[in-house]
N, C-alpha and C. Protein backbone atom coordinates (compact mmCIF):
# COMPACT_ATOMS: atom_id res chain seq x y z
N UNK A 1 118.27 129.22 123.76
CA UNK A 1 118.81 127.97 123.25
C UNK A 1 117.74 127.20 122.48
N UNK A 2 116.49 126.95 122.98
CA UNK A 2 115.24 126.67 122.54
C UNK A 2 115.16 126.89 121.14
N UNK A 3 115.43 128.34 120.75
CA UNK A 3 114.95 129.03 119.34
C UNK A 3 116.22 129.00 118.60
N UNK A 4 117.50 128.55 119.21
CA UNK A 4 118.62 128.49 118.33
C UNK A 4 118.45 126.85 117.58
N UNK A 5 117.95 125.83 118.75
CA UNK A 5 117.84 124.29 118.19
C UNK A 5 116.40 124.71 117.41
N UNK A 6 115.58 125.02 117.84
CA UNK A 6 114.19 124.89 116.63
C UNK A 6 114.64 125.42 115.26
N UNK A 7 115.19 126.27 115.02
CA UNK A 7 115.53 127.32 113.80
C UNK A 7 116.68 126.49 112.88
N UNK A 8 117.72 125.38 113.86
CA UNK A 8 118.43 124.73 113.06
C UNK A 8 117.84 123.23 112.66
N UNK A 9 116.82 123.09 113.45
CA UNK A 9 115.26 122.10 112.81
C UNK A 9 115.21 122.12 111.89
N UNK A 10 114.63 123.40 112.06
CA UNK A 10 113.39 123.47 110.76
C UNK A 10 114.44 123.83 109.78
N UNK A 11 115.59 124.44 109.77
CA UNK A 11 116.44 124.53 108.85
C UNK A 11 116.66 123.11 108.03
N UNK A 12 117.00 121.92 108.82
CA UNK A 12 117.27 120.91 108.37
C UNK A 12 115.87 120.10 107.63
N UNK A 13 115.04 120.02 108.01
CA UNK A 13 113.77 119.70 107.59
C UNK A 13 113.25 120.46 106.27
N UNK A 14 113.98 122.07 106.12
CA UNK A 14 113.52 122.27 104.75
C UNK A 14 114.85 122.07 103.69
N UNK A 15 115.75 121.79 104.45
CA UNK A 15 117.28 121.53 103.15
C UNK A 15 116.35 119.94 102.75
N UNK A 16 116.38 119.52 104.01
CA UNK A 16 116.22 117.87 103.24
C UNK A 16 114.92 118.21 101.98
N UNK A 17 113.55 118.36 102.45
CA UNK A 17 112.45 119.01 101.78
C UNK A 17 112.94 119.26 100.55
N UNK A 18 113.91 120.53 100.08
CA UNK A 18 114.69 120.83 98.91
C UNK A 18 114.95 119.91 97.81
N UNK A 19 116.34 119.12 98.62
CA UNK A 19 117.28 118.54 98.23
C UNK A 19 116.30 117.04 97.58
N UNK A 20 115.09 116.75 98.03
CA UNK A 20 113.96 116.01 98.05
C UNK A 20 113.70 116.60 96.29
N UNK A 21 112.65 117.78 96.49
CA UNK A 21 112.31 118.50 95.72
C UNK A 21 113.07 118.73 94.05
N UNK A 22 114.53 118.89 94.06
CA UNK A 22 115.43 118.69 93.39
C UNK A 22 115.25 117.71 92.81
N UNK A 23 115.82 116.54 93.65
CA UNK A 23 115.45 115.01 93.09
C UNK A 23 114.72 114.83 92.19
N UNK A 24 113.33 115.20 92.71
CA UNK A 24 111.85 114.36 92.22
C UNK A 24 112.15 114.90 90.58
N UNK A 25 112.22 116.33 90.49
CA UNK A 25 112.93 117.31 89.24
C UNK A 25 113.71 116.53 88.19
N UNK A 26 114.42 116.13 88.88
CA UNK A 26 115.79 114.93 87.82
C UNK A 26 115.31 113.58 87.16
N UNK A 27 114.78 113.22 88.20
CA UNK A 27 113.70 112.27 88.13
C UNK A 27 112.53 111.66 87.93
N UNK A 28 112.16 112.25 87.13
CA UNK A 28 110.29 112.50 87.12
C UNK A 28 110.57 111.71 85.91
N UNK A 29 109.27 110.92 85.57
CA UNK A 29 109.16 109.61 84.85
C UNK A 29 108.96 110.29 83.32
N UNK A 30 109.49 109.86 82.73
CA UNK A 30 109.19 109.58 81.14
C UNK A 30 108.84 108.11 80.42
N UNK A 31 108.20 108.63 79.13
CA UNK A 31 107.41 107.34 78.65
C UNK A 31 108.24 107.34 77.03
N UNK A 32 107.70 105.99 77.00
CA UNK A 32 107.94 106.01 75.09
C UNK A 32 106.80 104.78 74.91
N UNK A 33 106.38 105.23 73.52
CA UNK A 33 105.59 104.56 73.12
C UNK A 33 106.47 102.75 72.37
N UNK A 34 105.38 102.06 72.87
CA UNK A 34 106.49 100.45 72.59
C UNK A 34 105.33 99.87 71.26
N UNK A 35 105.26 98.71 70.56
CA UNK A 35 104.54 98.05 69.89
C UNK A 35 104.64 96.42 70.57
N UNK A 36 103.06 96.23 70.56
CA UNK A 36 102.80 94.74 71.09
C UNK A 36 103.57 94.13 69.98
N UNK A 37 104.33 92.63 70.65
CA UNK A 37 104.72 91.65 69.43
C UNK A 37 103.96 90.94 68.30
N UNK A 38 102.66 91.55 67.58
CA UNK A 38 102.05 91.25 66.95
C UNK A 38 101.99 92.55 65.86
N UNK A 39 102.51 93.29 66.04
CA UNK A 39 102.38 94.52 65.79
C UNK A 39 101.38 95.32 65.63
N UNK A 40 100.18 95.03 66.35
CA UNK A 40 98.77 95.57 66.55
C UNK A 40 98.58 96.89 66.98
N UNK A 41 98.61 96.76 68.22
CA UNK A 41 98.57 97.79 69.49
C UNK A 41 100.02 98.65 69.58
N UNK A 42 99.47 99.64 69.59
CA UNK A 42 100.51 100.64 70.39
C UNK A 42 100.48 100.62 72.17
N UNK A 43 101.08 101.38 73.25
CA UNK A 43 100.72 101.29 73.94
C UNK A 43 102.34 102.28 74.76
N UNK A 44 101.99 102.51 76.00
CA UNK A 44 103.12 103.39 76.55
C UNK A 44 103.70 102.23 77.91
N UNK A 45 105.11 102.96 77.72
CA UNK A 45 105.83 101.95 78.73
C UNK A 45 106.76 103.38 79.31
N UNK A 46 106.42 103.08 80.83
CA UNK A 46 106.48 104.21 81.54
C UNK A 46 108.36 103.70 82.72
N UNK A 47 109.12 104.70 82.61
CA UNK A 47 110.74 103.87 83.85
C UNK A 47 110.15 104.50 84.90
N UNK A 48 111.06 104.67 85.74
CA UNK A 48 111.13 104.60 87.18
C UNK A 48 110.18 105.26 87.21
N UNK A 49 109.57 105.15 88.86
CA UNK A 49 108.78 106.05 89.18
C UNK A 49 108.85 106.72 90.77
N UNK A 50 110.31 106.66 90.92
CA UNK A 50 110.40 107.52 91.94
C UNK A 50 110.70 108.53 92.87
N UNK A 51 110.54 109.45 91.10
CA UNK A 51 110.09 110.79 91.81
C UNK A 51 108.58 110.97 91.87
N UNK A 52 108.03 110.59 92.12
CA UNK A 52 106.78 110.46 92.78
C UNK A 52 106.89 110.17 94.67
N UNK A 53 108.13 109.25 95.06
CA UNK A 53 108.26 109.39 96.15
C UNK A 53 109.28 110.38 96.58
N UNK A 54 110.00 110.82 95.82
CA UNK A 54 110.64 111.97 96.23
C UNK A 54 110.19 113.25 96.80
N UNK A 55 108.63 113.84 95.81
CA UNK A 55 107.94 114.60 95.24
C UNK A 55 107.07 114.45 96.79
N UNK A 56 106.54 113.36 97.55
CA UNK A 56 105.71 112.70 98.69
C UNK A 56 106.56 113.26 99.65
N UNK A 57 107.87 112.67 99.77
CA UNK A 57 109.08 112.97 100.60
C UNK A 57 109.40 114.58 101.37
N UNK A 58 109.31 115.48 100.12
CA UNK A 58 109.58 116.85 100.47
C UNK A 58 108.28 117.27 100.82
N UNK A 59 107.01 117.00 100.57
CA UNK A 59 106.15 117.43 101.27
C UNK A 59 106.06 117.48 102.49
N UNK A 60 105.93 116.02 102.81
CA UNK A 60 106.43 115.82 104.10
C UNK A 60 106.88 116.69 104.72
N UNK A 61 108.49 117.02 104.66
CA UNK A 61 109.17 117.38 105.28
C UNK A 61 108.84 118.90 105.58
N UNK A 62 108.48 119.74 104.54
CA UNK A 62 107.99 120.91 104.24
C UNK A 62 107.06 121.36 105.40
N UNK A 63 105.99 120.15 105.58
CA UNK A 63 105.14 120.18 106.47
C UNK A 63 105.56 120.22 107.78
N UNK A 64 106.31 119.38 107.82
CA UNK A 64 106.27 119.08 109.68
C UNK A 64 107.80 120.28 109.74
N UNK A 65 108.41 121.36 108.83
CA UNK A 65 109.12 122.35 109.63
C UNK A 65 108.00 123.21 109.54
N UNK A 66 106.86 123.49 108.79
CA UNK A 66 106.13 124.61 108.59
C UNK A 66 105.00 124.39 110.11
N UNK A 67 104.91 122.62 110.37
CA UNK A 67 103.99 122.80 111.63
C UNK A 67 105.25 123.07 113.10
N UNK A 68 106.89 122.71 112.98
CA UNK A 68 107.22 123.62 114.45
C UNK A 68 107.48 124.62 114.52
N UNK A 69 107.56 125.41 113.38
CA UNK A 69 107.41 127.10 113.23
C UNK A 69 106.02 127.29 113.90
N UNK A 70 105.11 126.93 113.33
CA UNK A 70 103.65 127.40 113.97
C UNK A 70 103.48 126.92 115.47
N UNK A 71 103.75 125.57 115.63
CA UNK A 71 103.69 125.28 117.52
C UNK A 71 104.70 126.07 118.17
N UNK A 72 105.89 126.46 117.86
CA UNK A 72 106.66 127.16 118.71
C UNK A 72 106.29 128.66 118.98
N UNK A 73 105.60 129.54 117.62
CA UNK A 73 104.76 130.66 117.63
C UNK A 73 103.58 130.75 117.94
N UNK A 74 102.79 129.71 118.39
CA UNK A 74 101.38 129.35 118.89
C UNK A 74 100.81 129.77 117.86
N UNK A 75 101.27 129.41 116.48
CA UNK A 75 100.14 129.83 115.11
C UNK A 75 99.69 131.08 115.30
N UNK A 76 100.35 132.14 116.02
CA UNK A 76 100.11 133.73 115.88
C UNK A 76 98.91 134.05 116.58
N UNK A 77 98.02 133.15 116.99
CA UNK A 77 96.49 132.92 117.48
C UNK A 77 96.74 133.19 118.97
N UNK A 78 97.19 132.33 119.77
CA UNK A 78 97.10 131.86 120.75
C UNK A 78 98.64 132.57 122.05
N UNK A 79 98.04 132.52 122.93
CA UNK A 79 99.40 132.89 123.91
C UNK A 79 99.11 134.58 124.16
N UNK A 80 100.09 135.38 125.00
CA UNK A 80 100.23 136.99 125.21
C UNK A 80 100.30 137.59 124.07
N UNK A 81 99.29 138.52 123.92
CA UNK A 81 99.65 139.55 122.64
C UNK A 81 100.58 140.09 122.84
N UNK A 82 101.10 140.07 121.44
CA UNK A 82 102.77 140.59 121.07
C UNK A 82 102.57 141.98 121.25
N UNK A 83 103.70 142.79 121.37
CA UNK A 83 104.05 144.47 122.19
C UNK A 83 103.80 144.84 120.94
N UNK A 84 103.15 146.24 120.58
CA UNK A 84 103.14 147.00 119.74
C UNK A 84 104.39 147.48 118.95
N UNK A 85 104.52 147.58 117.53
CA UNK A 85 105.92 148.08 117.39
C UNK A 85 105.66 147.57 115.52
N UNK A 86 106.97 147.47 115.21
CA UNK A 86 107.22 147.50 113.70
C UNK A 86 108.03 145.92 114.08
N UNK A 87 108.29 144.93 114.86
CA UNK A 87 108.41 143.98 114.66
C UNK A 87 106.85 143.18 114.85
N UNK A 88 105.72 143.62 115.68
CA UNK A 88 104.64 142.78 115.59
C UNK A 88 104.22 143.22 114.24
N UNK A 89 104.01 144.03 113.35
CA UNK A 89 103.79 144.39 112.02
C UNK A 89 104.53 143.46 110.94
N UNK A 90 106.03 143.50 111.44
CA UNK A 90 106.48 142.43 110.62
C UNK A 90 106.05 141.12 110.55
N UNK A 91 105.94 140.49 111.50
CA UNK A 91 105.52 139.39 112.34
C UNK A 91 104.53 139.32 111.38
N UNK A 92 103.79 139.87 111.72
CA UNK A 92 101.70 139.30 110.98
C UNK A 92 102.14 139.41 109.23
N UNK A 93 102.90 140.22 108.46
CA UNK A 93 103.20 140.26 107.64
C UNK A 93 104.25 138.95 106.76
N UNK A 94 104.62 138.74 107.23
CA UNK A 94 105.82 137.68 106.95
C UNK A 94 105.19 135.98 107.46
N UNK A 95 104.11 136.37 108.52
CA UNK A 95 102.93 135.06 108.94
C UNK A 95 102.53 134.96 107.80
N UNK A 96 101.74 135.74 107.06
CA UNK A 96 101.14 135.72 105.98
C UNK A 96 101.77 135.28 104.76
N UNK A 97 102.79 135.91 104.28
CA UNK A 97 103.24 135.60 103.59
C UNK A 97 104.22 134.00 103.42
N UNK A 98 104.47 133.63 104.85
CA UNK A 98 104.90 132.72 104.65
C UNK A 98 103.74 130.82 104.89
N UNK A 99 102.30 131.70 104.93
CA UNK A 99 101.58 130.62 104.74
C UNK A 99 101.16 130.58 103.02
N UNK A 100 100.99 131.29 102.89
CA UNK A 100 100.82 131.77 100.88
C UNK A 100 101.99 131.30 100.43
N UNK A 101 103.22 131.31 100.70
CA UNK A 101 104.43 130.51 100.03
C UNK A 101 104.21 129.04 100.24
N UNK A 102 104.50 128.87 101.26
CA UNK A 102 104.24 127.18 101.90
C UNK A 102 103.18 126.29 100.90
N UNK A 103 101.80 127.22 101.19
CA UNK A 103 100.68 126.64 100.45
C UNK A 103 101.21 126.31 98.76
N UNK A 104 101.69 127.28 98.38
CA UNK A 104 102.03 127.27 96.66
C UNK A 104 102.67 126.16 96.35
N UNK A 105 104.28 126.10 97.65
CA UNK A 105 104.83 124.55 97.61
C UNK A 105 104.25 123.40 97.84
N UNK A 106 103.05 123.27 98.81
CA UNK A 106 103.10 122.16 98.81
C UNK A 106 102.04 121.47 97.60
N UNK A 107 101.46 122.88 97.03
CA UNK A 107 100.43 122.58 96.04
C UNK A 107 101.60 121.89 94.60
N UNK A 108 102.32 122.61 94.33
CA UNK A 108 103.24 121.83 93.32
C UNK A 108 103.95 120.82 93.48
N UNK A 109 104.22 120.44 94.75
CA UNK A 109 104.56 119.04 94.98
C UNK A 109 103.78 118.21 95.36
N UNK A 110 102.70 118.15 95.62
CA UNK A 110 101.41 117.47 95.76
C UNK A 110 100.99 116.99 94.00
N UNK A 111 100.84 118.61 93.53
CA UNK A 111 100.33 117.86 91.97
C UNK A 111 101.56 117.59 91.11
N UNK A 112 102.23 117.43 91.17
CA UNK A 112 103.66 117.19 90.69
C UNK A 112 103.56 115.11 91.17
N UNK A 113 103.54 114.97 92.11
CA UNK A 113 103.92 113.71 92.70
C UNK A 113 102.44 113.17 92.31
N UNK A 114 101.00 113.76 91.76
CA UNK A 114 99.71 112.80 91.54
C UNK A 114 100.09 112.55 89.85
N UNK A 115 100.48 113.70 89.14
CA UNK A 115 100.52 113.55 88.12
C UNK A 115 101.69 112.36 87.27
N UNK A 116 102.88 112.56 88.18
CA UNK A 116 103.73 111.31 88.11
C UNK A 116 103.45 110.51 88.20
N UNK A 117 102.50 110.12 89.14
CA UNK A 117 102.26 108.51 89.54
C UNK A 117 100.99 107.92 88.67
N UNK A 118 100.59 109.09 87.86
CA UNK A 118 99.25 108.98 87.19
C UNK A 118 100.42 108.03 85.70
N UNK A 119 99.40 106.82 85.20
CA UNK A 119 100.27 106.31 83.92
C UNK A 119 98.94 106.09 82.79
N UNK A 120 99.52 106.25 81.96
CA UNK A 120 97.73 105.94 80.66
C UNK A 120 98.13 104.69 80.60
N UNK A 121 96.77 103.90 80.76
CA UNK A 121 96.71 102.59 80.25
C UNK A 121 96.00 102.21 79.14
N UNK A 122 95.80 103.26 78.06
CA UNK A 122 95.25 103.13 76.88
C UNK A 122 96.17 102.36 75.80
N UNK A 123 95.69 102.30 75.01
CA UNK A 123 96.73 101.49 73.90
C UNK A 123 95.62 101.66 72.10
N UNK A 124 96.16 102.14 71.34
CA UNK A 124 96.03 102.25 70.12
C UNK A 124 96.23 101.34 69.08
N UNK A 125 95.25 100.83 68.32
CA UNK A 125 95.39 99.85 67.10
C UNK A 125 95.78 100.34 66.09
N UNK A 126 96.59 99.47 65.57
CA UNK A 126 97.54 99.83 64.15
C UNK A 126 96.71 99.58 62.99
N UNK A 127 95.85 98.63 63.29
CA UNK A 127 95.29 97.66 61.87
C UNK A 127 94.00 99.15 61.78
N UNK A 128 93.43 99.81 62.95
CA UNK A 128 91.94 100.61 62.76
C UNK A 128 92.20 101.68 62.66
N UNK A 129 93.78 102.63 62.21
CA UNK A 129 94.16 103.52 62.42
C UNK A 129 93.54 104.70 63.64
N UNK A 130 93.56 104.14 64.65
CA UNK A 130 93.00 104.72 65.79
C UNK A 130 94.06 105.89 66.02
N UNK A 131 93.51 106.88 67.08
CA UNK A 131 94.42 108.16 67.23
C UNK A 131 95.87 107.40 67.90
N UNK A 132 97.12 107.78 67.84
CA UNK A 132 98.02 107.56 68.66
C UNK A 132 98.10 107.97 70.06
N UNK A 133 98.59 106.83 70.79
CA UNK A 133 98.54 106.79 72.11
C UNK A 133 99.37 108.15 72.71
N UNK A 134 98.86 108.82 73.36
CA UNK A 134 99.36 109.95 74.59
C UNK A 134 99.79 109.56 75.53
N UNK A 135 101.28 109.52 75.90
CA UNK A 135 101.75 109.29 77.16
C UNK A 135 101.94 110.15 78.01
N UNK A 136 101.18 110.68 78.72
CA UNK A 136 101.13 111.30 79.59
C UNK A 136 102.31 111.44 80.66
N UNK A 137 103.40 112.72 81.43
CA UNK A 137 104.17 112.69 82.51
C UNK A 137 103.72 113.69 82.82
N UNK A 138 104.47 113.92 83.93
CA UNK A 138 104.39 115.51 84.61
C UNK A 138 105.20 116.58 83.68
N UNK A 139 104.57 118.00 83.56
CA UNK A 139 105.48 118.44 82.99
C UNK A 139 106.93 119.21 83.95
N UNK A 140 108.16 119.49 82.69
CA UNK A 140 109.37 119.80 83.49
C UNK A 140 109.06 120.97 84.16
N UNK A 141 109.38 121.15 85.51
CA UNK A 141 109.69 122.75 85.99
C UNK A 141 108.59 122.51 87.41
N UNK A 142 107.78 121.59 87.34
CA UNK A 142 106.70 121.62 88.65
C UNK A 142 106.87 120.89 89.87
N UNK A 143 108.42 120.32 89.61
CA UNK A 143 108.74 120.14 90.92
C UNK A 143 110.05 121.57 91.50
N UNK A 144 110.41 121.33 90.49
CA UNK A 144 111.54 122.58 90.02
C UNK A 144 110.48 124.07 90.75
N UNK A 145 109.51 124.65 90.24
CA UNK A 145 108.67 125.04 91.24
C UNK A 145 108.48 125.23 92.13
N UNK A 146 108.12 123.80 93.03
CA UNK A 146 107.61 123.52 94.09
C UNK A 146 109.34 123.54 95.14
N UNK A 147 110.68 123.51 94.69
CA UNK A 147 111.63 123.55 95.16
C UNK A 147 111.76 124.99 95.50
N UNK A 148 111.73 125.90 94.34
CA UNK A 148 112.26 127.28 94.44
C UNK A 148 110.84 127.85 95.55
N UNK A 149 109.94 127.52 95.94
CA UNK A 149 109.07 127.78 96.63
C UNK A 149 109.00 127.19 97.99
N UNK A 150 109.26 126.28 98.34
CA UNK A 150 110.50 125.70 99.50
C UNK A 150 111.12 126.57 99.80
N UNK A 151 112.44 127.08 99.46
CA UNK A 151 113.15 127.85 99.09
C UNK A 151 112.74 129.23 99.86
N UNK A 152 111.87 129.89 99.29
CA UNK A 152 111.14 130.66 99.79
C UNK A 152 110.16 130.72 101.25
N UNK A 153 109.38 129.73 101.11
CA UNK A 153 108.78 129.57 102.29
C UNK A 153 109.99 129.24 103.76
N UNK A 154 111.37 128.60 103.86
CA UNK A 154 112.58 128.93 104.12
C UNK A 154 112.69 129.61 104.71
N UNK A 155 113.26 130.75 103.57
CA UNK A 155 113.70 132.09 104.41
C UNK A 155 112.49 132.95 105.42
N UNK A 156 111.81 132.87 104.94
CA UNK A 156 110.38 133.28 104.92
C UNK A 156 110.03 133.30 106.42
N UNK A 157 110.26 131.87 107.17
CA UNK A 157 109.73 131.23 108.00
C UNK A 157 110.70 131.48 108.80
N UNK A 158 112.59 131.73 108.86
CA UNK A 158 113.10 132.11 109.73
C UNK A 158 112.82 133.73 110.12
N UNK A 159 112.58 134.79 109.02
CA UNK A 159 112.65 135.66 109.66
C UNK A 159 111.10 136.09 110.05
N UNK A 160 110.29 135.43 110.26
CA UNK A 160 108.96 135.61 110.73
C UNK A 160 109.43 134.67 112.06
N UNK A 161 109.64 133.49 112.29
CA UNK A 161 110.46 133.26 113.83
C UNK A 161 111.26 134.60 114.53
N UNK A 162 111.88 135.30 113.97
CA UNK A 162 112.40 136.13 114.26
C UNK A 162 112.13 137.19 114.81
N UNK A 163 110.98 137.96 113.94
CA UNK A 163 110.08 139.09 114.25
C UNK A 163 109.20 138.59 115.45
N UNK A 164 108.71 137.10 115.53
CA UNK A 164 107.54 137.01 116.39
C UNK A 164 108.35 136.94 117.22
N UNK A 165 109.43 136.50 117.54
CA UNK A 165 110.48 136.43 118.89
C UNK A 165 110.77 137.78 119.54
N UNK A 166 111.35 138.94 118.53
CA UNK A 166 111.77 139.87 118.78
C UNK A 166 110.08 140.86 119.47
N UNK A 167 109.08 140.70 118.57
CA UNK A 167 108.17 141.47 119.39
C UNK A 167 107.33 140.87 120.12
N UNK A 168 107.59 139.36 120.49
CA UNK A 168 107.08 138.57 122.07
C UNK A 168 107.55 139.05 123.08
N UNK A 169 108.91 139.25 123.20
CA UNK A 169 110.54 139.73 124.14
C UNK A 169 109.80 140.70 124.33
N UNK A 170 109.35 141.79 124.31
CA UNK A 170 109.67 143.16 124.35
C UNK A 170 108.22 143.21 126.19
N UNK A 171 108.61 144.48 126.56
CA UNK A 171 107.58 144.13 127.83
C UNK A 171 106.32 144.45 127.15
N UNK A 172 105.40 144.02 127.97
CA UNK A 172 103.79 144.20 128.01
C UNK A 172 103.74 145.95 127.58
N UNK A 173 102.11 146.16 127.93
CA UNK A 173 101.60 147.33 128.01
C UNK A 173 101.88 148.30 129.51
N UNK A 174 102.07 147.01 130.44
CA UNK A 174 102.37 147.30 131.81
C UNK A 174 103.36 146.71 132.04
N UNK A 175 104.21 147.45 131.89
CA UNK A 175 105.93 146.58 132.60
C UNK A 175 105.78 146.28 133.71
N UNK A 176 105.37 146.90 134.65
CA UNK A 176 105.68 146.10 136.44
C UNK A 176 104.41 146.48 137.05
N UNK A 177 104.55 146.95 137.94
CA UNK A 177 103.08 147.07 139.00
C UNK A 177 102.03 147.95 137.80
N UNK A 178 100.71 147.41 138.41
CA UNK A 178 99.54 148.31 137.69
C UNK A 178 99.29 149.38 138.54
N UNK A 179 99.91 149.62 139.60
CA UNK A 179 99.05 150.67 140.81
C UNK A 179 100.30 151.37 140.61
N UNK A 180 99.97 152.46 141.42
CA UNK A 180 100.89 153.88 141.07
C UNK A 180 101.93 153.77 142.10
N UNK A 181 103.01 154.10 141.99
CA UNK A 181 104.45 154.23 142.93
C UNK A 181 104.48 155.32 144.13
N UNK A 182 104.79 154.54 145.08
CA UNK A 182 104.45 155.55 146.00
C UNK A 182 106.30 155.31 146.81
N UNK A 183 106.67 156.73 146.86
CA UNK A 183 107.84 157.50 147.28
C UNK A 183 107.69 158.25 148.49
N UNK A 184 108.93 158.31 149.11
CA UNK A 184 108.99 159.44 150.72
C UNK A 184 108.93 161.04 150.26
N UNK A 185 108.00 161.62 150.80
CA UNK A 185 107.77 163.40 150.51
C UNK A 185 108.63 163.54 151.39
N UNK A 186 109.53 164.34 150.85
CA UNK A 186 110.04 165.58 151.50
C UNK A 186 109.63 167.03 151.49
């Protein structure tokens, strides 16, 4: 029951994460360049900015299902070594891989959500023909990214719950007594 409520957790913790992720995507700030009322200066005028908290949001969330996957598996480190077999193989395999996914997401929504919130406060003169102002956003696809990598780290993370479950279950090296069985001779 334990691993049926954790698994529909962390399920929910990475839809929201996603659905987060998505957002920030739709939403990610654009600029246009405006002119001071003197007509001097150029300068950038930046709308909303919050997919930057969207972009914060799914990290989050990303995180704390990726840390009760790891406390409920004792981070693969810690606790009875798992039984020999082709599910502890899977297990260490799919561990791996699903910290290398995770990491990738949270790296694109991390720089996804600095680069958003990043705004130029430069401004360009008209009268000194100075270079034109660069308005800087995030570019499209790096939260978009950081979603489809969610996504991944996801599936990733249930069936590595899975494998580490299936080859925890299984008996030891010594199923029952360590001393030898002793029976009536006839």
């Amino acid at each position: 029951m334990a691993s049926k409520l954790l698994m529909i957790s962390v399920f929910v913790f990475d839809l929201i994460a996603f659905a987060l992720a998505i957002a920030a995507e739709q939403r990610r700030s654009t600029a246009t360049i405006q002119t001071d009322n003197e007509q001097v200066y150029t300068y950038c005028v930046y709308d909303s900015d919050i997919s930057t908290g969207f972009g914060v949001g799914a990290f989050l969330f990303l995180m704390a299902g990726q840390i009760l996957i790891m406390v409920a598996s004792r981070c693969f480190c810690f606790g009875k070594p798992l039984s020999p077999g082709g599910s502890r193989g899977c297990a260490v395999l799919l561990f791996i891989m699903c910290w290398v996914t995770f990491f990738i997401a949270e790296v694109c929504l991390l720089a996804g959500s600095v680069r958003n919130a990043y705004h130029t406060k430069y401004r360009s003169s008209l009268l000194f023909n100075d270079r034109p102002v660069s308005c800087e956003t995030v570019r499209k696809g790096v939260f978009a990214a950081g979603a489809a990598f969610i996504f991944f780290t996801s599936i990733i993370n249930k069936f590595y719950f899975i494998s580490y479950s299936n080859a925890k279950g299984g008996a030891g090296p010594y199923g029952g007594e360590a001393g030898v069985g002793m029976a009536a001779y006839k």
